[in-house]
PDB file of N, CA and C in Angstrom:
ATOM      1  N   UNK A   1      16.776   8.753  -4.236  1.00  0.00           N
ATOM      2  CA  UNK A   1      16.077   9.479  -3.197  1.00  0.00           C
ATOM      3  C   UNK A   1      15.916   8.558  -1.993  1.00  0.00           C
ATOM      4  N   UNK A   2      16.764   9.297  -0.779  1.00  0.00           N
ATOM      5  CA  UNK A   2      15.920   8.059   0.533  1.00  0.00           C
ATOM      6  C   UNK A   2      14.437   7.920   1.022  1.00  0.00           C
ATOM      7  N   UNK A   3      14.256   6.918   1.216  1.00  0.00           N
ATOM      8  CA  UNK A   3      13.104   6.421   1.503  1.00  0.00           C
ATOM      9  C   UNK A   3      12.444   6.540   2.908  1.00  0.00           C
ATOM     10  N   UNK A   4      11.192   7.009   2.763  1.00  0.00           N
ATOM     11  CA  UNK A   4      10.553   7.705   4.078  1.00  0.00           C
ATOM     12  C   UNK A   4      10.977   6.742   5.239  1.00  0.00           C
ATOM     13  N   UNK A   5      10.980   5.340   4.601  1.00  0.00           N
ATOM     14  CA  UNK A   5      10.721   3.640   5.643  1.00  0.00           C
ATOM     15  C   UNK A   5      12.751   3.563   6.265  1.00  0.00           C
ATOM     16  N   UNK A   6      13.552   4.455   5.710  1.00  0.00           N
ATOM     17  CA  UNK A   6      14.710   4.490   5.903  1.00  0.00           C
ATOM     18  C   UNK A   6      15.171   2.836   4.895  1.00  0.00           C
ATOM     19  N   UNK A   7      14.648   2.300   4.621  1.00  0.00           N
ATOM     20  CA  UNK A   7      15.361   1.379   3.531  1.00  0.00           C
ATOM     21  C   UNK A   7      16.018   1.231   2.420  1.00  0.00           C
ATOM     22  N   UNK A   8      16.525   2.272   2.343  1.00  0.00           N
ATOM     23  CA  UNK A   8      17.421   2.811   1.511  1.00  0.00           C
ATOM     24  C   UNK A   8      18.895   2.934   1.386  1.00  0.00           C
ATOM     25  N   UNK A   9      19.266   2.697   0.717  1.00  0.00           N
ATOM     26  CA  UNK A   9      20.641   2.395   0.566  1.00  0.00           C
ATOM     27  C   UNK A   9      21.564   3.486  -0.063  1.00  0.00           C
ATOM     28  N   UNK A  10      20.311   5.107   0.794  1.00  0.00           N
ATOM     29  CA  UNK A  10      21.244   6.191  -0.082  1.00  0.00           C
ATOM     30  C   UNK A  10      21.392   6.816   1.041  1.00  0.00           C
ATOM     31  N   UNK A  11      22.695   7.160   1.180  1.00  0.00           N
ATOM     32  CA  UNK A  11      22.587   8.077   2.758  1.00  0.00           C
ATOM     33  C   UNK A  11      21.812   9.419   2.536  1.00  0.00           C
ATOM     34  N   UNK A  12      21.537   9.848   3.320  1.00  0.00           N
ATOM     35  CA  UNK A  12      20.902  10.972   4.007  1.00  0.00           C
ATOM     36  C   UNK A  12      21.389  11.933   3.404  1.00  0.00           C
ATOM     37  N   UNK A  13      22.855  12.366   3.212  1.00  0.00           N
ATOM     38  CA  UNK A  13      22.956  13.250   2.742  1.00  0.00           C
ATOM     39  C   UNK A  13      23.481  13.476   1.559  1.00  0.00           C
ATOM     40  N   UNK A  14      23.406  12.108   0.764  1.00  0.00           N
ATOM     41  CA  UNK A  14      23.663  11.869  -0.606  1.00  0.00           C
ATOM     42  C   UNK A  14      22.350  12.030  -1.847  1.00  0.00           C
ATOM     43  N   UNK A  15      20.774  11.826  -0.533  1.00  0.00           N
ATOM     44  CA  UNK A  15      19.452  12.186  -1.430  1.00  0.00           C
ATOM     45  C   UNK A  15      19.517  13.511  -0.935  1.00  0.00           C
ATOM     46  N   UNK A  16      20.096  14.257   0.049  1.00  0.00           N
ATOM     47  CA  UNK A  16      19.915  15.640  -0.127  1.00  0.00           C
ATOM     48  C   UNK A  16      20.384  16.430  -1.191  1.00  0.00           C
ATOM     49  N   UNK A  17      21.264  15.933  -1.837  1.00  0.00           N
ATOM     50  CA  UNK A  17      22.567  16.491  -2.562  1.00  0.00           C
ATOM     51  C   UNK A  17      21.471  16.066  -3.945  1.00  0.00           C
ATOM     52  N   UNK A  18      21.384  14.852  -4.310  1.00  0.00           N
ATOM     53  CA  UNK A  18      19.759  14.420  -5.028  1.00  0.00           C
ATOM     54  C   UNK A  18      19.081  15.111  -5.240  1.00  0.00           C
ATOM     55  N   UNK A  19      18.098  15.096  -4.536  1.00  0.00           N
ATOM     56  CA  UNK A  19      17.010  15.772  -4.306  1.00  0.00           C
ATOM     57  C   UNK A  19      17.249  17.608  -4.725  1.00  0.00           C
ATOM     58  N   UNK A  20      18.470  18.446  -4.450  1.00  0.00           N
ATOM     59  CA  UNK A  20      18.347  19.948  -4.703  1.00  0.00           C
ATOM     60  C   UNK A  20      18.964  19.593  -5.899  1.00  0.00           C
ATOM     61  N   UNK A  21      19.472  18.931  -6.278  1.00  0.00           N
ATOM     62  CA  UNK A  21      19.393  18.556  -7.841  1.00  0.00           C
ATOM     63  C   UNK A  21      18.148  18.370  -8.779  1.00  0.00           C
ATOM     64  N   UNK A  22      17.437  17.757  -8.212  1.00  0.00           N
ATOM     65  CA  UNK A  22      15.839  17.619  -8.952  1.00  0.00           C
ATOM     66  C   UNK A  22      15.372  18.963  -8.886  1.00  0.00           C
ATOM     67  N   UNK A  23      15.537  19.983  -7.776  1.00  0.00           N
ATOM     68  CA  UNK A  23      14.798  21.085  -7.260  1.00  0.00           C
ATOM     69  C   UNK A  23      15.404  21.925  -8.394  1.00  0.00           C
ATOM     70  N   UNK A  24      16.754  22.263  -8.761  1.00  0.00           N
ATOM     71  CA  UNK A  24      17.304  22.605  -9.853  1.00  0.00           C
ATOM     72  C   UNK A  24      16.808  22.802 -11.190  1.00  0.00           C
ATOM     73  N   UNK A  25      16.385  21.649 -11.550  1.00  0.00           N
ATOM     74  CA  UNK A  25      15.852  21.119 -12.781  1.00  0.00           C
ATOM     75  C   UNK A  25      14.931  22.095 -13.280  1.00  0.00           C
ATOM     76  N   UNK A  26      14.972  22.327 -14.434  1.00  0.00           N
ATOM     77  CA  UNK A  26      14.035  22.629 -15.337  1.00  0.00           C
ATOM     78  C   UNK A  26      12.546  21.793 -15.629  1.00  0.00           C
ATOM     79  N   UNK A  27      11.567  22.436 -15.578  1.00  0.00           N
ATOM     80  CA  UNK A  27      10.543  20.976 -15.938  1.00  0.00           C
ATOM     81  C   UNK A  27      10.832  20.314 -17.061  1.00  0.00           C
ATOM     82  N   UNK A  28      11.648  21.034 -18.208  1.00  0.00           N
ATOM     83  CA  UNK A  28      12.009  20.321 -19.159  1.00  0.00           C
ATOM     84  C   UNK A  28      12.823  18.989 -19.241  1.00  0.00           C
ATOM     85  N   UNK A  29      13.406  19.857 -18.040  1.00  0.00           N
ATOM     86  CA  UNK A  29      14.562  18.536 -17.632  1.00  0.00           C
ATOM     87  C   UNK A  29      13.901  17.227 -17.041  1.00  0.00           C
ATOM     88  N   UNK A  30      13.004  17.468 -16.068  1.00  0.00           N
ATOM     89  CA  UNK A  30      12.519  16.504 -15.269  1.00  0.00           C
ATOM     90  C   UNK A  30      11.903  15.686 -16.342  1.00  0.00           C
ATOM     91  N   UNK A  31      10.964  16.068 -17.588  1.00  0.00           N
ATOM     92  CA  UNK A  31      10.403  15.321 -18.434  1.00  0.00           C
ATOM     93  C   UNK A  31      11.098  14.347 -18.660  1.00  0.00           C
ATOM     94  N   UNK A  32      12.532  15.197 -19.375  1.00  0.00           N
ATOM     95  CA  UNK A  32      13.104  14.448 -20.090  1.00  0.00           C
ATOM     96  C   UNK A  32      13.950  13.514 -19.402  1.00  0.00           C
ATOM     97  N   UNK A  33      14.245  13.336 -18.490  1.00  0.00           N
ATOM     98  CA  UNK A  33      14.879  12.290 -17.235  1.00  0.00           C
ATOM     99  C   UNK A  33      13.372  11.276 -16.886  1.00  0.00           C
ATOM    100  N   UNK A  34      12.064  11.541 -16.781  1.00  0.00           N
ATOM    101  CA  UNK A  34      11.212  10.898 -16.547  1.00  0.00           C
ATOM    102  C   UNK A  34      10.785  10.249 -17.700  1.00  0.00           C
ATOM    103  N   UNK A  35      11.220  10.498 -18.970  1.00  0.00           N
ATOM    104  CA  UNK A  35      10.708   9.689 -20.545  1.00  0.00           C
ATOM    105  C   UNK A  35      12.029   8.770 -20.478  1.00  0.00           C
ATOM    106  N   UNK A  36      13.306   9.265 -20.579  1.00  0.00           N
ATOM    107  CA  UNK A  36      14.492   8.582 -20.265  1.00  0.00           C
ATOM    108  C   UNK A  36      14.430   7.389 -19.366  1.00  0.00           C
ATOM    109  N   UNK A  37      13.612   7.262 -18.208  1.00  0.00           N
ATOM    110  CA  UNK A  37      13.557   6.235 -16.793  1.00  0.00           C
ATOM    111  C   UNK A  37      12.647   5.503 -17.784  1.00  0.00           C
ATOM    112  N   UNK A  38      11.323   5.955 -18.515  1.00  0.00           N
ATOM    113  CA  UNK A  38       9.967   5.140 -19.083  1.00  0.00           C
ATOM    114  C   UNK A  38      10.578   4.520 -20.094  1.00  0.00           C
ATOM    115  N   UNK A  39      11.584   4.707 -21.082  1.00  0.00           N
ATOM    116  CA  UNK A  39      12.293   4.247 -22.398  1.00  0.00           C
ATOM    117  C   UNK A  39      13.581   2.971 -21.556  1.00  0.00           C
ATOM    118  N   UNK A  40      13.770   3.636 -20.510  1.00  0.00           N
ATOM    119  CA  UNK A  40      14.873   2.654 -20.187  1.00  0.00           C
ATOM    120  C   UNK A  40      14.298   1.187 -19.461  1.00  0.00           C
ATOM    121  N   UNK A  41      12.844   1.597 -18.795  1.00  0.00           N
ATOM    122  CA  UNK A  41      11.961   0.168 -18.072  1.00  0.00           C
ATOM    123  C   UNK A  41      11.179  -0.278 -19.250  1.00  0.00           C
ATOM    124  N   UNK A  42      11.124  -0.137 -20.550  1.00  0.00           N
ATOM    125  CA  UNK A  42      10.040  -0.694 -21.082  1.00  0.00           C
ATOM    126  C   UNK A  42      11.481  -1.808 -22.226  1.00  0.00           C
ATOM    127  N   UNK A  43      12.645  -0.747 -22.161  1.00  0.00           N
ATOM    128  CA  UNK A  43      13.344  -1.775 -23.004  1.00  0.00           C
ATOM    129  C   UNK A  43      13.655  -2.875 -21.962  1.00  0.00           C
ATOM    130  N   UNK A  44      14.076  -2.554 -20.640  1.00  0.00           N
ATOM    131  CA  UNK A  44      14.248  -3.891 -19.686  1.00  0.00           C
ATOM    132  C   UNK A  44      13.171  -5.026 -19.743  1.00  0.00           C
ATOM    133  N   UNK A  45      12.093  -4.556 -19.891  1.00  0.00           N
ATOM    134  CA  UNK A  45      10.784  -5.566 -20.185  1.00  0.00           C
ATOM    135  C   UNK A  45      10.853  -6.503 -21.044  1.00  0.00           C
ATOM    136  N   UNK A  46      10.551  -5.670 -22.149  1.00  0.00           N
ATOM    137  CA  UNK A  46      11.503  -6.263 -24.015  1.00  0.00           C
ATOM    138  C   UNK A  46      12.127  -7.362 -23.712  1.00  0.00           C
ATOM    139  N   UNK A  47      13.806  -6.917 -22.979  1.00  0.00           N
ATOM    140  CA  UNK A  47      14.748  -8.066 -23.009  1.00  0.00           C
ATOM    141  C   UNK A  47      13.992  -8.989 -21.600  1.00  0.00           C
ATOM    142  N   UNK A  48      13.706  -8.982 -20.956  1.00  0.00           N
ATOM    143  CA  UNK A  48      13.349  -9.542 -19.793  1.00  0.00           C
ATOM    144  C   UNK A  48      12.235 -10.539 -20.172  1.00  0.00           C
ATOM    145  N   UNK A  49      11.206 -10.730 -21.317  1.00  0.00           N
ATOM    146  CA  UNK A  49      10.560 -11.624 -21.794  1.00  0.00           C
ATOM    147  C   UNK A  49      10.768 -12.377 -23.317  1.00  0.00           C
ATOM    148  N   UNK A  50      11.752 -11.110 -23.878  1.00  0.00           N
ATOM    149  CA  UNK A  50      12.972 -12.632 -25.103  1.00  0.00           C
ATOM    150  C   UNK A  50      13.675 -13.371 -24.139  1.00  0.00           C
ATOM    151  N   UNK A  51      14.238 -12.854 -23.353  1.00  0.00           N
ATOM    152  CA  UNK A  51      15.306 -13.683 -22.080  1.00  0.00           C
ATOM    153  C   UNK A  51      14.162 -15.031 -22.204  1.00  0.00           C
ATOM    154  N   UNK A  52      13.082 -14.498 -20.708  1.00  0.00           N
ATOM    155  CA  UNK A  52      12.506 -15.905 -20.484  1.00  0.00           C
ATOM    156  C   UNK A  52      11.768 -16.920 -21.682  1.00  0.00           C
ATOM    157  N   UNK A  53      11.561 -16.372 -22.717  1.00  0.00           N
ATOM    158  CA  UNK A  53      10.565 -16.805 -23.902  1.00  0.00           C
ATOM    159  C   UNK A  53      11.384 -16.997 -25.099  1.00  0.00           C
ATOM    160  N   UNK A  54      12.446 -17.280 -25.450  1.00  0.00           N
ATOM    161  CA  UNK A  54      12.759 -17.189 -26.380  1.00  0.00           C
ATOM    162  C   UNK A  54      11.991 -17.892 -27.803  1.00  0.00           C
ATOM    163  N   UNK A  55      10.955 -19.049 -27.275  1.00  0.00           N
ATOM    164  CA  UNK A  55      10.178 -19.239 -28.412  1.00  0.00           C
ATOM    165  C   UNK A  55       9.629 -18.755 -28.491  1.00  0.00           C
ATOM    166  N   UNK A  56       8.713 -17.943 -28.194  1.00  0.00           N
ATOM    167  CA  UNK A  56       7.354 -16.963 -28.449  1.00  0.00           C
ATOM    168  C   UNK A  56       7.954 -15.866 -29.856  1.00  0.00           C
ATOM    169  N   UNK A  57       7.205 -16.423 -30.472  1.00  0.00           N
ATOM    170  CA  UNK A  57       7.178 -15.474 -31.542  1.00  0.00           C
ATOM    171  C   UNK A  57       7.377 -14.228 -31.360  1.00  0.00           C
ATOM    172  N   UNK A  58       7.430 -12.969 -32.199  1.00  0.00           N
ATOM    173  CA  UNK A  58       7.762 -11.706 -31.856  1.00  0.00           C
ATOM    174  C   UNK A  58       5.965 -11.333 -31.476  1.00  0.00           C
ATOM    175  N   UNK A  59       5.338 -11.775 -32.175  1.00  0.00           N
ATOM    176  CA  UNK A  59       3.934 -11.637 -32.250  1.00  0.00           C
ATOM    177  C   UNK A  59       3.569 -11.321 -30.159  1.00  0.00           C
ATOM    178  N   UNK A  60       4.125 -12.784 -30.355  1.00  0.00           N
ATOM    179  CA  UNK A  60       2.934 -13.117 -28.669  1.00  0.00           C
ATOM    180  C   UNK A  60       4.221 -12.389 -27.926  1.00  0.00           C
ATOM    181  N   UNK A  61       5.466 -12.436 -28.103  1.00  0.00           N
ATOM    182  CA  UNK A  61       6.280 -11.326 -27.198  1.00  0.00           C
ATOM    183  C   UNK A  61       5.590  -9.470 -27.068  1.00  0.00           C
ATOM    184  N   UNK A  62       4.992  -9.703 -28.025  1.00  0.00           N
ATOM    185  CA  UNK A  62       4.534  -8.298 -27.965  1.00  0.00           C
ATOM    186  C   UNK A  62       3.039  -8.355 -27.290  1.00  0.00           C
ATOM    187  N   UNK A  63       2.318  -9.317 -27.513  1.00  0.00           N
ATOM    188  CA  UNK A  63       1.428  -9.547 -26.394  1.00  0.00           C
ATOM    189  C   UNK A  63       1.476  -9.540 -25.009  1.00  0.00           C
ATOM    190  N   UNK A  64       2.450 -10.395 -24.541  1.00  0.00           N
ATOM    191  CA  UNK A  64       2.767 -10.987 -23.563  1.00  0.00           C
ATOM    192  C   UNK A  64       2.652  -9.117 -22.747  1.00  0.00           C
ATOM    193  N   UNK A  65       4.094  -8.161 -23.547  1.00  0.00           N
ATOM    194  CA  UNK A  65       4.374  -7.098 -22.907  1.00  0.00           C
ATOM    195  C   UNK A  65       2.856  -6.437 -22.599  1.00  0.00           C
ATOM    196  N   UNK A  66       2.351  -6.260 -23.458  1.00  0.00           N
ATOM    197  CA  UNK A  66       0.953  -5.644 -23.670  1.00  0.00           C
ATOM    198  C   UNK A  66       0.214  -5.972 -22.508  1.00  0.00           C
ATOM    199  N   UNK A  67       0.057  -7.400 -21.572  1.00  0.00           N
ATOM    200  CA  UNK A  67      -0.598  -7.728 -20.991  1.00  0.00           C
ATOM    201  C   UNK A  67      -0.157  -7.508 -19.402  1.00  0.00           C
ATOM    202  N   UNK A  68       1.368  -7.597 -19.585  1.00  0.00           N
ATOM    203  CA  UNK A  68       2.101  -7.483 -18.057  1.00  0.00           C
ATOM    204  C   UNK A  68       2.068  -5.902 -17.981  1.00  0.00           C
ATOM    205  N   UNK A  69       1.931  -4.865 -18.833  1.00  0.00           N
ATOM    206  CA  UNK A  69       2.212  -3.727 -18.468  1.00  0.00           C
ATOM    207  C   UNK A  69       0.990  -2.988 -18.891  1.00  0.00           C
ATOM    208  N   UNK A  70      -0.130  -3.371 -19.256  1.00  0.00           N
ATOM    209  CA  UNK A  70      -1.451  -2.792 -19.658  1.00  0.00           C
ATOM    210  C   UNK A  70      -2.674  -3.573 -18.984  1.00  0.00           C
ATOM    211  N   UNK A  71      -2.132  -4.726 -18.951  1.00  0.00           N
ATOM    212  CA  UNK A  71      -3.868  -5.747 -18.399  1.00  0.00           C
ATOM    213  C   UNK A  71      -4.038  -6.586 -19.438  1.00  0.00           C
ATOM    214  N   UNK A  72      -4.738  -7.407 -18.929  1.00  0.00           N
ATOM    215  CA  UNK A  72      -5.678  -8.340 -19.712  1.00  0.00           C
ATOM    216  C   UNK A  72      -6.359  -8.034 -20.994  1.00  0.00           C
ATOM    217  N   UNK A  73      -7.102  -7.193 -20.149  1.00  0.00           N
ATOM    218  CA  UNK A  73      -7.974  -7.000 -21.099  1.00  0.00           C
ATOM    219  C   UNK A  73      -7.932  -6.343 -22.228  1.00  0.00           C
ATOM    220  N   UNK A  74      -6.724  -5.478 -22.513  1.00  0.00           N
ATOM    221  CA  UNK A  74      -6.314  -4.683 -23.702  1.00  0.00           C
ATOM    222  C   UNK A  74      -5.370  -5.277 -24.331  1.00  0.00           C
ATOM    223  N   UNK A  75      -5.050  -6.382 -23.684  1.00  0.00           N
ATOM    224  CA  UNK A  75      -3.790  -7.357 -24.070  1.00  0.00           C
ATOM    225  C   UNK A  75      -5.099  -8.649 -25.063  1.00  0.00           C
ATOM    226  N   UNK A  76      -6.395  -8.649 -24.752  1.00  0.00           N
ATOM    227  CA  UNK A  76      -7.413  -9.226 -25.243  1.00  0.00           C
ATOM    228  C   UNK A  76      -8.157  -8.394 -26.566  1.00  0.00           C
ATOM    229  N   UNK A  77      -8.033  -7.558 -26.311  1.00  0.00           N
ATOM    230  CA  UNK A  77      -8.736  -6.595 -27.648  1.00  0.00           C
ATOM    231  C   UNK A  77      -7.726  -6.384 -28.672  1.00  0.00           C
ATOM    232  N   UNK A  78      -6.097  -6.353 -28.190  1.00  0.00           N
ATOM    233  CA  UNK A  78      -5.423  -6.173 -29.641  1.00  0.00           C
ATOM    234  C   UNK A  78      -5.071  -7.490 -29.755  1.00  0.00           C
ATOM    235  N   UNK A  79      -5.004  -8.343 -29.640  1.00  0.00           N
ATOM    236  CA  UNK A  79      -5.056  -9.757 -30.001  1.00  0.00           C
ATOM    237  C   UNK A  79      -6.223 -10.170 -31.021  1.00  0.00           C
ATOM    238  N   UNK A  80      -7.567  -9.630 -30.601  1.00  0.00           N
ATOM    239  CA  UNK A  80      -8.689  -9.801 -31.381  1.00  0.00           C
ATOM    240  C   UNK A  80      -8.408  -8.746 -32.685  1.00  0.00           C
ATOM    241  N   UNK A  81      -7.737  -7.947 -32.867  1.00  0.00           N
ATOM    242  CA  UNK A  81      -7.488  -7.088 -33.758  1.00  0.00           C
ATOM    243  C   UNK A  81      -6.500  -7.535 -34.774  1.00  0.00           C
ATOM    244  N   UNK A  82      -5.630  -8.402 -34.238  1.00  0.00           N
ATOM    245  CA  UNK A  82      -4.239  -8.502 -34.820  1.00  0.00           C
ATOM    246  C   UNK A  82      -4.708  -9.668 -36.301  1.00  0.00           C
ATOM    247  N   UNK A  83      -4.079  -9.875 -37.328  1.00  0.00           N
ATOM    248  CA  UNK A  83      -4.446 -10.854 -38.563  1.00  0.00           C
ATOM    249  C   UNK A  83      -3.703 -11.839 -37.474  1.00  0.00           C
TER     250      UNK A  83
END
């Protein structure tokens, strides 16, 4: 989709063509393209902190995610939970 700021690197009439594509859509569809985008950024995360961490246990890798994509502080309560 182009961007209101024009910084975009989609022409004009390539997010139009886009965009009545989305308009198209079924809400079913849109879900399922919007769970598809959420499944595809959370596995980039995943690999994106084994990448930088490869020692961190699976344990604190799963922390770590918990904390960059939830907060602190819930990244603090299942830690206090965990054996």
């Amino acid at each position: 989709m182009a961007s209101q700021t024009g910084l975009s690197d989609t022409s004009a009439e390539a997010a139009a063509v886009q965009n009545e594509c989305y308009r198209r859509m079924t809400v079913s569809q849109r879900m399922e393209l919007t769970r598809s985008l959420i499944r595809a950024t959370f596995a980039q995360s995943v690999r994106a902190i084994e990448d930088a961490y490869p020692e961190m246990t699976a344990r604190d890798r799963k922390l770590m995610l918990i904390e960059l994509n939830y907060g602190r502080a819930l990244a603090a309560a299942v830690r206090a939970r965990m054996p």
